[in-house]
Protein backbone atom coordinates (compact mmCIF):
# COMPACT_ATOMS: atom_id res chain seq x y z
CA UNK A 1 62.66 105.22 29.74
CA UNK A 2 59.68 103.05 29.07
CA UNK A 3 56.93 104.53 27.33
CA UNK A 4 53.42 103.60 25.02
CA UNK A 5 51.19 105.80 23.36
CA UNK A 6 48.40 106.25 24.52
CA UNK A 7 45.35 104.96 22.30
CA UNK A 8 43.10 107.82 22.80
CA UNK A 9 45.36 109.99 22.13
CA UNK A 10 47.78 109.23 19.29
CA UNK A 11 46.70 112.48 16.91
CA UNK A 12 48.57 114.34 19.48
CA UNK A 13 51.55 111.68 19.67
CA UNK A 14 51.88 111.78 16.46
CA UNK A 15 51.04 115.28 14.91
CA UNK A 16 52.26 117.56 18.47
CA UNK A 17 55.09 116.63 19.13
CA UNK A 18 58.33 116.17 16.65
CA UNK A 19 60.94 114.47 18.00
CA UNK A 20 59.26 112.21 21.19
CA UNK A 21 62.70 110.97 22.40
CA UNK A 22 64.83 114.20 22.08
CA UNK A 23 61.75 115.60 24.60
CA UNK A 24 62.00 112.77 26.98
CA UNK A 25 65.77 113.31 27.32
CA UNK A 26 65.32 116.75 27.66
CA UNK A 27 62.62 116.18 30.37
CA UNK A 28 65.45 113.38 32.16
CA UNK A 29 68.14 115.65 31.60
CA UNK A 30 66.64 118.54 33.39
CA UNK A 31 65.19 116.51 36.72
CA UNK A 32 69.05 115.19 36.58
CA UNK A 33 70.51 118.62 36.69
CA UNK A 34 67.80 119.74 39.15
CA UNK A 35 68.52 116.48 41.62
CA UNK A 36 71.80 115.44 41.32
CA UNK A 37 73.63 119.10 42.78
CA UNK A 38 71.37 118.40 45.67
CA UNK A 39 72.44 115.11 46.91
CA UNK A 40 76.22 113.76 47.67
CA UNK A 41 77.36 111.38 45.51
CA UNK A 42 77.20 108.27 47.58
CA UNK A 43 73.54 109.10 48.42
CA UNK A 44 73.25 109.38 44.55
CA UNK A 45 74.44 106.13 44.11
CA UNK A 46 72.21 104.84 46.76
CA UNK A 47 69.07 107.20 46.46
CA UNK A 48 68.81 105.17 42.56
CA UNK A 49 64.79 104.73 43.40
CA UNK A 50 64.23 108.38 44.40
CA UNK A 51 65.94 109.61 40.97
CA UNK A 52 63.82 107.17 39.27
CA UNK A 53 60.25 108.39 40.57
CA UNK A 54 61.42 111.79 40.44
CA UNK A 55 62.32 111.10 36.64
CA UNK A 56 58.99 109.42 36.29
CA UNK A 57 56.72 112.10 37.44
CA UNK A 58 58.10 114.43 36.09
CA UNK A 59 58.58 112.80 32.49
CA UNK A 60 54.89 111.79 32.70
CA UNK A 61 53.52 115.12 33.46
CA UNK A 62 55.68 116.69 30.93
CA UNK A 63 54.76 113.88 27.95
CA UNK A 64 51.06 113.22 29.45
CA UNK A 65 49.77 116.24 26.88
CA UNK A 66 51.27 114.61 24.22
CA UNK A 67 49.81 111.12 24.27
CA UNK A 68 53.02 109.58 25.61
CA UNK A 69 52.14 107.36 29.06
CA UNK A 70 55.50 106.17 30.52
CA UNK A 71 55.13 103.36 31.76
CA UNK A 72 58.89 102.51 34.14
CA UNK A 73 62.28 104.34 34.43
CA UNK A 74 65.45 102.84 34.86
CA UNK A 75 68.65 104.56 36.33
CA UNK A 76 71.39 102.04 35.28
CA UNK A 77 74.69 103.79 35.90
CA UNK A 78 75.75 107.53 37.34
CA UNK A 79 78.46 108.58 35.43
CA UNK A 80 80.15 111.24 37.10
CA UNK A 81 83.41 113.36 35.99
CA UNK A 82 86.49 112.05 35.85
CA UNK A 83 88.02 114.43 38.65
CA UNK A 84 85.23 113.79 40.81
CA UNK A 85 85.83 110.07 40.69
CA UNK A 86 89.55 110.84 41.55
CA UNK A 87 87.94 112.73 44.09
CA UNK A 88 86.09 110.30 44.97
CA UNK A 89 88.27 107.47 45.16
CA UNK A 90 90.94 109.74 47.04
CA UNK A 91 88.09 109.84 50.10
CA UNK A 92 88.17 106.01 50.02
CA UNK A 93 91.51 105.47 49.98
CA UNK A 94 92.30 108.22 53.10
CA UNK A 95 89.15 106.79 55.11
CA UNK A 96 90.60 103.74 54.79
CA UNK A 97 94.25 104.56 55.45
CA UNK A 98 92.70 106.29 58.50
CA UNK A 99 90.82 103.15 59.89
CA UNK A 100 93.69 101.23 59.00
CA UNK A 101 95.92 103.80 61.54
CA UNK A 102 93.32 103.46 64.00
CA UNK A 103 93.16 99.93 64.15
CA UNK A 104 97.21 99.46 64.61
CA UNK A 105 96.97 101.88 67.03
CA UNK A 106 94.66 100.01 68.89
CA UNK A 107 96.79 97.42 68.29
CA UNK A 108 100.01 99.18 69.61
CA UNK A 109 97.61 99.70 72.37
CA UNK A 110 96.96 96.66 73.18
CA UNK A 111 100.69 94.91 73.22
CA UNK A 112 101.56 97.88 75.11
CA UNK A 113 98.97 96.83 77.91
CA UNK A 114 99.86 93.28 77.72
CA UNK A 115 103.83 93.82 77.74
CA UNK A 116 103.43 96.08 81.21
CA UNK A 117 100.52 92.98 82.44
CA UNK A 118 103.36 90.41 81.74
CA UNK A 119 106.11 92.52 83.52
CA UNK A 120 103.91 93.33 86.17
CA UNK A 121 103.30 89.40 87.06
CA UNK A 122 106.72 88.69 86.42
CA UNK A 123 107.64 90.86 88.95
CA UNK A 124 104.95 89.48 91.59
CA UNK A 125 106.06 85.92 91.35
CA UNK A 126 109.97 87.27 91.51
CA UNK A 127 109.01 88.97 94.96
CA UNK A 128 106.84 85.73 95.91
CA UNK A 129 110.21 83.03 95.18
CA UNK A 130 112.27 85.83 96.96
CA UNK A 131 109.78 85.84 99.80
CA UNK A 132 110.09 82.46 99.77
CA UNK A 133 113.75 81.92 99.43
CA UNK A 134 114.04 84.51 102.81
CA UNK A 135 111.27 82.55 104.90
CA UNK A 136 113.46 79.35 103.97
CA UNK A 137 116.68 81.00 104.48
CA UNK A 138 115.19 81.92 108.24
CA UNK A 139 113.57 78.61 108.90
CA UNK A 140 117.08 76.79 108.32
CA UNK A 141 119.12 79.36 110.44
CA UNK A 142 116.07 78.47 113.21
CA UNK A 143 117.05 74.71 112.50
CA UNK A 144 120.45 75.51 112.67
CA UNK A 145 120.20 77.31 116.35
CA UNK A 146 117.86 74.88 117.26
CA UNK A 147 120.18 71.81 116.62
CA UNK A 148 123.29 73.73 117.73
CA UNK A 149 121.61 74.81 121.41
CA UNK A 150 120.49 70.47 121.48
CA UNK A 151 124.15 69.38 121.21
CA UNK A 152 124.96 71.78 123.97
CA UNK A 153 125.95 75.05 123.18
CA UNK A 154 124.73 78.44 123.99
CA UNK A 155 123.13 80.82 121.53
CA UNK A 156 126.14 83.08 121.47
CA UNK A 157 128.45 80.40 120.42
CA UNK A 158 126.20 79.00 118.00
CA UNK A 159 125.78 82.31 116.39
CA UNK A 160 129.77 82.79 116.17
CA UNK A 161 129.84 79.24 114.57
CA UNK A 162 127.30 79.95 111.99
CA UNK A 163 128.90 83.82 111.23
CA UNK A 164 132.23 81.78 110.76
């Protein structure tokens, strides 16, 4: 807390009031207790500028009597309990473990997909060369006939030649 007396009034800073600091606490401690219950502790840490004007007005109205202008508040560190920092850090540490499952899911997922892509094409091009190795198989016994019936023999004996 940053404060100054305020010139006009310093018979009252000095001769009202007997312990200035212990009073200023008091004032922080109470908008702390009053604040803090009603905000999670991440916003806590994050809400830093809201704790400090609420500090600030409040310490001002409460020291303004007095003499005592306060001039800036600064929240440096929260310091919560122990437990509530194991607490805390337990959160982190399952949020994380969680993303962490989610993303090697995703990534089970995703070598899953690929494995049954790869097997899929595999397949295709297996039924294409077999497609293939049928037409060719077809076009030679064609060639086959065809030559055969040229050099003079029917289609029946050509057939028992190439069955034999």
């Amino acid at each position: 807390i940053q404060y100054r007396i305020n010139k006009l009034r310093v018979k009252q800073a000095v001769f009202e009031i007997d312990n200035p600091e212990a009073q200023i606490r008091a004032a922080v401690d109470n908008v702390v207790r009053s604040s803090i219950p009603s905000m999670e502790l991440d916003a806590a840490y994050s809400n830093k500028d809201t704790l400090c004007n609420e500090i600030l007005n409040s310490v001002k109205a409460a020291m303004q009597p007095y003499g005592y202008s306060i001039t800036n508040v600064l929240v440096t560190d929260l310091s919560p309990d122990k437990a509530l920092l194991q607490a805390m850090n337990a959160q982190l540490a399952a949020r994380r473990q969680r993303e962490a499952a989610i993303e090697q899911g995703e990534a089970q997922k995703v070598l899953q997909v690929k494995a049954a892509e790869a097997d899929a094409e595999a397949k295709f091009l297996a039924g294409q060369g077999m497609a293939r190795m049928r037409t060719a198989i077809a076009d030679g016994f064609k060639d086959s006939m065809k030559s055969m019936s040229d050099g003079g023999l029917d289609p029946r004996e050509a057939m028992h030649m190439m069955i034999t």
